[in-house]
N, C-alpha and C. Protein backbone atom coordinates (compact mmCIF):
# COMPACT_ATOMS: atom_id res chain seq x y z
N UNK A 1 0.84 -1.19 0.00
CA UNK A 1 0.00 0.00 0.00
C UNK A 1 0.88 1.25 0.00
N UNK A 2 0.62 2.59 -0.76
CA UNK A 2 0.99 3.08 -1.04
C UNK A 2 0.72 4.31 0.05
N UNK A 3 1.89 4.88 0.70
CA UNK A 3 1.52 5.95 1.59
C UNK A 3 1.56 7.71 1.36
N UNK A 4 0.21 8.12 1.08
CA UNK A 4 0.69 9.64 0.66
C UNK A 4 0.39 10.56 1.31
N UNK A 5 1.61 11.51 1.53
CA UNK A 5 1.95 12.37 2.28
C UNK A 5 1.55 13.65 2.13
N UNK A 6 0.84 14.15 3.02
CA UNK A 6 0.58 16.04 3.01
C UNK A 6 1.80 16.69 2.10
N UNK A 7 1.83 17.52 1.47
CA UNK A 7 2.87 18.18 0.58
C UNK A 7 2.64 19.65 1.89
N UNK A 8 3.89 19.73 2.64
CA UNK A 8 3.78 20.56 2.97
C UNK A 8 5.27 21.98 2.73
N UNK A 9 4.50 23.17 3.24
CA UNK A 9 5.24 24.46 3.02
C UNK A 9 7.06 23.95 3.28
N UNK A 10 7.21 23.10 4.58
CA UNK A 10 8.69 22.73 4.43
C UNK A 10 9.73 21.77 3.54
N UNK A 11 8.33 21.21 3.06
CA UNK A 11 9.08 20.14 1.88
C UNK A 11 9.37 21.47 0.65
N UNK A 12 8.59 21.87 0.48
CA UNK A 12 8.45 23.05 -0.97
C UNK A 12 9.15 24.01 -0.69
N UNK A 13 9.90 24.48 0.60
CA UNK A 13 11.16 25.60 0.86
C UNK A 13 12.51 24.61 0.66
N UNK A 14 12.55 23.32 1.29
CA UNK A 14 13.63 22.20 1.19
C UNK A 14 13.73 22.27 -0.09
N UNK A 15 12.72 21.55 -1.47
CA UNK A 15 13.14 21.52 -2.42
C UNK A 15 13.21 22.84 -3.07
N UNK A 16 12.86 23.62 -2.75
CA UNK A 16 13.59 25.06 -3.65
C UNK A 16 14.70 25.71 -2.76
N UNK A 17 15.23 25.00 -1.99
CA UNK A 17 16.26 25.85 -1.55
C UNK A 17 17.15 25.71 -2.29
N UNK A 18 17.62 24.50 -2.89
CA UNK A 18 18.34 24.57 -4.18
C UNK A 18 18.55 25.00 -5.44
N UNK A 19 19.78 25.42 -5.72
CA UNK A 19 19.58 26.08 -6.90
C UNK A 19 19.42 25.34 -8.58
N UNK A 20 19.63 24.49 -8.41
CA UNK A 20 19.60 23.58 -9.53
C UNK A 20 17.94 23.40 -9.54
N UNK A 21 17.77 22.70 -8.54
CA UNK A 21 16.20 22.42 -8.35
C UNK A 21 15.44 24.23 -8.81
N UNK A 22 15.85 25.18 -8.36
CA UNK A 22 15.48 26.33 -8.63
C UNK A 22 15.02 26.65 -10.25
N UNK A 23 16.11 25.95 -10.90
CA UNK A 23 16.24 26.53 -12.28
C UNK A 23 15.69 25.61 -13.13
N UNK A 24 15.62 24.55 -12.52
CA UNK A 24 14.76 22.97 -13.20
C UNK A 24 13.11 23.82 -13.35
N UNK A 25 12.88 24.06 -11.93
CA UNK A 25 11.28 25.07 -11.57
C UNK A 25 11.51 25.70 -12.90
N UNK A 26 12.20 26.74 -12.97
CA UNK A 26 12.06 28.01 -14.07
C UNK A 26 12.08 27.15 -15.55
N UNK A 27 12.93 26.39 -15.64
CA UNK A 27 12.83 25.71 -17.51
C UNK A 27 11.43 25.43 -17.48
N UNK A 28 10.99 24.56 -16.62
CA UNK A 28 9.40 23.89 -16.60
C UNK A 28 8.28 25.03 -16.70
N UNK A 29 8.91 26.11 -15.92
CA UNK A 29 8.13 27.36 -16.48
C UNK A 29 7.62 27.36 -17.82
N UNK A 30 8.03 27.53 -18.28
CA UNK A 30 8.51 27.56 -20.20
C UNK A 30 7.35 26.60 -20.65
N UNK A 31 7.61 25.47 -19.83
CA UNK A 31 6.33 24.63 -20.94
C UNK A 31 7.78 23.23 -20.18
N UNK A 32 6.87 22.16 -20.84
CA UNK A 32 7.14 20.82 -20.36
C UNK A 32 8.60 20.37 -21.16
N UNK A 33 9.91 19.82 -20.67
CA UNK A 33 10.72 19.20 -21.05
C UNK A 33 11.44 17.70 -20.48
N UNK A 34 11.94 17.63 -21.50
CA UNK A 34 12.58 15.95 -21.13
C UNK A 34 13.60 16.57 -20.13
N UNK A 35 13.75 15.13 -19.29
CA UNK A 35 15.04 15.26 -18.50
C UNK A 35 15.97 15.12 -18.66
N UNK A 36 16.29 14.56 -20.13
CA UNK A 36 17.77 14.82 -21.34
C UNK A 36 17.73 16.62 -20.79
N UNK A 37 16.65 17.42 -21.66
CA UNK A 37 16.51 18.95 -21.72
C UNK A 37 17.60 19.39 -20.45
N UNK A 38 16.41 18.96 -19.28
CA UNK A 38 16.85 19.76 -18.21
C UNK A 38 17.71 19.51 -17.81
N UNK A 39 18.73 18.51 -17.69
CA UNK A 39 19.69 18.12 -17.76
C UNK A 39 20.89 19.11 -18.01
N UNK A 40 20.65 19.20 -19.89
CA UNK A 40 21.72 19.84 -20.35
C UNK A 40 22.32 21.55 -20.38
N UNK A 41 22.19 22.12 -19.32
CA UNK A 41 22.59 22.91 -18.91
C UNK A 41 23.39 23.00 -17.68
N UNK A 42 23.24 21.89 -16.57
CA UNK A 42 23.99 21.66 -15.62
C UNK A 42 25.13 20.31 -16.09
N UNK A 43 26.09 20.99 -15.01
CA UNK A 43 27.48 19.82 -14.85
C UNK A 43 27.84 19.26 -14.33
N UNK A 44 26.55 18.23 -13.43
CA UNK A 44 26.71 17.47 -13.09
C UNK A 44 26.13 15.89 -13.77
N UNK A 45 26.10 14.75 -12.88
CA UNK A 45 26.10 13.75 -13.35
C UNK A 45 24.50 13.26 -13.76
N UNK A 46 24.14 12.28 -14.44
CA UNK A 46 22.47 12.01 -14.59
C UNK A 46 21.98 11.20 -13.68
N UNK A 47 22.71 10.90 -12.06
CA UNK A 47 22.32 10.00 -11.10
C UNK A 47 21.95 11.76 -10.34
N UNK A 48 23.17 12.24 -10.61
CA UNK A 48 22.53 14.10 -9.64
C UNK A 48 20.97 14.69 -9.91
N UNK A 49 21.13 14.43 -11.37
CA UNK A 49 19.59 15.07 -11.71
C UNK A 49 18.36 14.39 -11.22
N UNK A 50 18.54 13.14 -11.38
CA UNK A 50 17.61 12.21 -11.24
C UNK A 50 17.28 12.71 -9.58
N UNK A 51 18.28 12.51 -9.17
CA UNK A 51 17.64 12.82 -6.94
C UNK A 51 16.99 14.48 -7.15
N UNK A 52 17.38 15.15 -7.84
CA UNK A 52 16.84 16.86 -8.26
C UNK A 52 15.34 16.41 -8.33
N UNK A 53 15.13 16.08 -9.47
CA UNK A 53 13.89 15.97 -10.11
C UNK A 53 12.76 14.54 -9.47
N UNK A 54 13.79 13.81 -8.35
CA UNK A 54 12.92 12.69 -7.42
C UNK A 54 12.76 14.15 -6.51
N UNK A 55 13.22 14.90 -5.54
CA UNK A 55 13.11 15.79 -4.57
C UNK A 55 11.62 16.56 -5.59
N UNK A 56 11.83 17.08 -6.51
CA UNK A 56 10.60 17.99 -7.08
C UNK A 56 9.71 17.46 -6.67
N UNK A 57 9.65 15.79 -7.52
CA UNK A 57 8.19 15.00 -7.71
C UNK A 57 7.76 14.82 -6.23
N UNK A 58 8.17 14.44 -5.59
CA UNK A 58 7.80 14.01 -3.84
C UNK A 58 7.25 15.12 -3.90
N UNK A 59 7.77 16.33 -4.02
CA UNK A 59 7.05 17.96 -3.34
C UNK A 59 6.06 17.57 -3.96
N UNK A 60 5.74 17.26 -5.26
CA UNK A 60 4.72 17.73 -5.76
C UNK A 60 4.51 18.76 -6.76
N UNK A 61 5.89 19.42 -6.79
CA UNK A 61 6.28 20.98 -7.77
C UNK A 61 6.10 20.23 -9.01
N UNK A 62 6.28 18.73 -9.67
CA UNK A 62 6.59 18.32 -11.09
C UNK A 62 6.07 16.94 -10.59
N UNK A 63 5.35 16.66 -12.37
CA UNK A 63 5.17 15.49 -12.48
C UNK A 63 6.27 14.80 -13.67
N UNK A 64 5.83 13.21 -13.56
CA UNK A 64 6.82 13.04 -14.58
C UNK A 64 6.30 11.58 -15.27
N UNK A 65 6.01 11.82 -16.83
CA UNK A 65 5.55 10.63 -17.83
C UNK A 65 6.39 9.78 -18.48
N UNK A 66 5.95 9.15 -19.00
CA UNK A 66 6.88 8.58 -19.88
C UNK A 66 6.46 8.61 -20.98
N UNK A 67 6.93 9.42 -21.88
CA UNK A 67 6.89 9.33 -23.49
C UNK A 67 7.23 8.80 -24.45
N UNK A 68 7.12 7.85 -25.34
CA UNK A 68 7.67 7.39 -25.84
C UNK A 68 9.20 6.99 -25.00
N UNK A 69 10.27 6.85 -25.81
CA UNK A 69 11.65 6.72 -24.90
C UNK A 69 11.75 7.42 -23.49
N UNK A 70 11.20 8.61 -24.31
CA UNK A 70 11.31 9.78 -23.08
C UNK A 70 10.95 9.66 -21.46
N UNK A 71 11.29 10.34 -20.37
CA UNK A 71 10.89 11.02 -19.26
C UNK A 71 10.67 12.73 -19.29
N UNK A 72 9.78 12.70 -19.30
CA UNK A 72 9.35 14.15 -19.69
C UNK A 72 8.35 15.19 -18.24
N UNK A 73 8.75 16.22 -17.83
CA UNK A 73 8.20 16.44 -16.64
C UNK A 73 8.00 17.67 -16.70
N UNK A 74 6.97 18.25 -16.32
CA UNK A 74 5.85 19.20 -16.41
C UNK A 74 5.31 20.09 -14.87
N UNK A 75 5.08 21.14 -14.59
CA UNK A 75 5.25 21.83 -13.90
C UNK A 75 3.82 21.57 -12.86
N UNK A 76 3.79 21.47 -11.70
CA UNK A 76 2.55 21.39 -11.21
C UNK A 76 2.32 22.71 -10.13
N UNK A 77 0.88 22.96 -10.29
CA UNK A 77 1.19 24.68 -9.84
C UNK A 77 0.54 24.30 -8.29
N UNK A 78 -0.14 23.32 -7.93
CA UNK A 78 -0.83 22.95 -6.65
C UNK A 78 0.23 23.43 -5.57
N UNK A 79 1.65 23.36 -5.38
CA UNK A 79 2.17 23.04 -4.24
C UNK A 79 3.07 24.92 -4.50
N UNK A 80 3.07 25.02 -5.35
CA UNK A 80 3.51 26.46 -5.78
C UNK A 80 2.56 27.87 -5.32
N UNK A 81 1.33 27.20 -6.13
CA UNK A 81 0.36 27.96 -5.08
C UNK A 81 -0.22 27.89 -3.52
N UNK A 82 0.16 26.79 -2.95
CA UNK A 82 0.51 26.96 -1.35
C UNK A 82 1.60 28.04 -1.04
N UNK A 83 2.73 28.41 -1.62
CA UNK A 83 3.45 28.33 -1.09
C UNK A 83 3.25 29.94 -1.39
N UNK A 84 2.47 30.67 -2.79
CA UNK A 84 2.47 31.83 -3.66
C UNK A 84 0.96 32.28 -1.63
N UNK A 85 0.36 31.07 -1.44
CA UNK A 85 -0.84 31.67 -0.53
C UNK A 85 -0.44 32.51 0.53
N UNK A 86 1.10 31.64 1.16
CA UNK A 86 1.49 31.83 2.17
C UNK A 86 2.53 32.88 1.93
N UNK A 87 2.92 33.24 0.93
CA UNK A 87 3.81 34.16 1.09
C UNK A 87 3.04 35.91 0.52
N UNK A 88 1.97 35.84 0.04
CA UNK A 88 1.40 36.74 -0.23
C UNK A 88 0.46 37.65 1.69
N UNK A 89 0.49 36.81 2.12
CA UNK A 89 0.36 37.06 3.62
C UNK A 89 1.20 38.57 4.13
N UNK A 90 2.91 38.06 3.64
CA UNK A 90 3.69 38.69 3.81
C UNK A 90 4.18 39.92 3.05
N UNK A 91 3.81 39.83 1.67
CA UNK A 91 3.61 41.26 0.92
C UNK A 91 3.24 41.76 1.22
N UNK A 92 1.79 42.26 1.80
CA UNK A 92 1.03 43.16 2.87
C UNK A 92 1.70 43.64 3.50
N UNK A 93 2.18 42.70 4.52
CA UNK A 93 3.30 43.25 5.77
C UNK A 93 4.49 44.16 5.09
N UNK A 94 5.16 43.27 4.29
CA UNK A 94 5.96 44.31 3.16
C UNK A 94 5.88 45.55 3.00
N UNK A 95 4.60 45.73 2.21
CA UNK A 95 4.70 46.86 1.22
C UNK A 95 4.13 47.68 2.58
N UNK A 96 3.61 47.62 3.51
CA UNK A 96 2.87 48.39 4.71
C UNK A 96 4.61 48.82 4.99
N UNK A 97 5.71 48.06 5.33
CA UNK A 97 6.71 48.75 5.82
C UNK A 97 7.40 49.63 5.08
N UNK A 98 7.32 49.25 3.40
CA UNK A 98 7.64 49.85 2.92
C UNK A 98 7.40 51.32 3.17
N UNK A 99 6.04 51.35 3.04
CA UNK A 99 5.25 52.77 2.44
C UNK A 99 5.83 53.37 4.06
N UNK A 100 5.55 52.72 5.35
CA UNK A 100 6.21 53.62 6.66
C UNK A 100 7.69 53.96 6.27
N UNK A 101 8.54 53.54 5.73
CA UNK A 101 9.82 53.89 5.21
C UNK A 101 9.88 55.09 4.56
N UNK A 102 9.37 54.58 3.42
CA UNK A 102 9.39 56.09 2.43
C UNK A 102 8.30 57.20 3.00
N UNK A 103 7.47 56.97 3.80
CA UNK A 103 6.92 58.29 4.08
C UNK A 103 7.93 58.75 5.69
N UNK A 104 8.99 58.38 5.93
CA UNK A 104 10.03 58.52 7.34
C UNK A 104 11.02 59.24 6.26
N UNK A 105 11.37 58.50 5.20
CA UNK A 105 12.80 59.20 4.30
C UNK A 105 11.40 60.61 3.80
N UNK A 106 10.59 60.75 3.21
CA UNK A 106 10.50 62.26 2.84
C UNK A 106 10.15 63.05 4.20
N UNK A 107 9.61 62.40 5.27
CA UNK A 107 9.55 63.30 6.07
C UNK A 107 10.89 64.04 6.55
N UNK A 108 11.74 63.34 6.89
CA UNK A 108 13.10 63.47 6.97
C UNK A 108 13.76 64.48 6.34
N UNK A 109 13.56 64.45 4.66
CA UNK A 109 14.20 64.86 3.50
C UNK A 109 13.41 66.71 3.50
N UNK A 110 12.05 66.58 4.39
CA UNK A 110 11.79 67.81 4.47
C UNK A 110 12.38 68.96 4.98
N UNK A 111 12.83 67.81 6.34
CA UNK A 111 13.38 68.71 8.04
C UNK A 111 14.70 69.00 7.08
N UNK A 112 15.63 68.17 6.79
CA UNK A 112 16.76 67.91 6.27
C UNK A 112 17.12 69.56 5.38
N UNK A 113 16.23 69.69 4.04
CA UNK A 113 16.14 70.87 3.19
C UNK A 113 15.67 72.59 3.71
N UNK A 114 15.35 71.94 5.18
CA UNK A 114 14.37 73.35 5.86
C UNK A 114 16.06 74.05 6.40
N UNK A 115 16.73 72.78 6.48
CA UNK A 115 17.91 73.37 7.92
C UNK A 115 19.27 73.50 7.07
N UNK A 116 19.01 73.68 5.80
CA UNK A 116 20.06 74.11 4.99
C UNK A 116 19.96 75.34 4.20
């Protein structure tokens, strides 16, 4: 029997903390490629990629078919958009500090121009 696991926010920061895994995400952006494709831009070995692109599939970030000869793997947005839910939380908070920032630098920039 097959056991399946919650896809959670720490598996999906684990597998993108990497940068390879990072840039695998971004090609798949693009539209769906073989794992020859994604492959051939990094320098490492095809036992390296393979644990890359096993770490994706577990998250859940990528699936992966078999095509003809091929292994071909495709972007899945389910575990991306957890992660787009939870971090949009924090833009708010963001841009709120932002805007207290820049309205501290012109207040500042007022006193600053008065006393020169």
């Amino acid at each position: 029997m097959v056991k399946y696991e919650e896809v959670t926010l720490d598996r999906v920061f684990y597998a993108l903390s990497d940068e390879v895994r990072r840039k695998i995400v971004d090609h798949l952006y693009r539209g769906d490629r073989t794992v020859a494709e994604l492959s051939a831009p990094f320098k490492i070995s095809a036992p390296a990629i393979s644990r890359h692109i096993s770490i994706l599939k577990r998250t859940g970030l990528i699936t992966v078919r078999r095509q003809g000869r091929n292994m071909v793997c495709s972007l899945e947005l389910g575990s991306l958009m957890k992660l787009g839910t939870w971090l949009a939380r924090y833009e708010k908070l963001w841009g709120k500090q932002l805007e207290a920032i820049r309205q501290e630098i012109t207040s500042n920039a007022g006193k600053m121009s008065n006393k020169a």
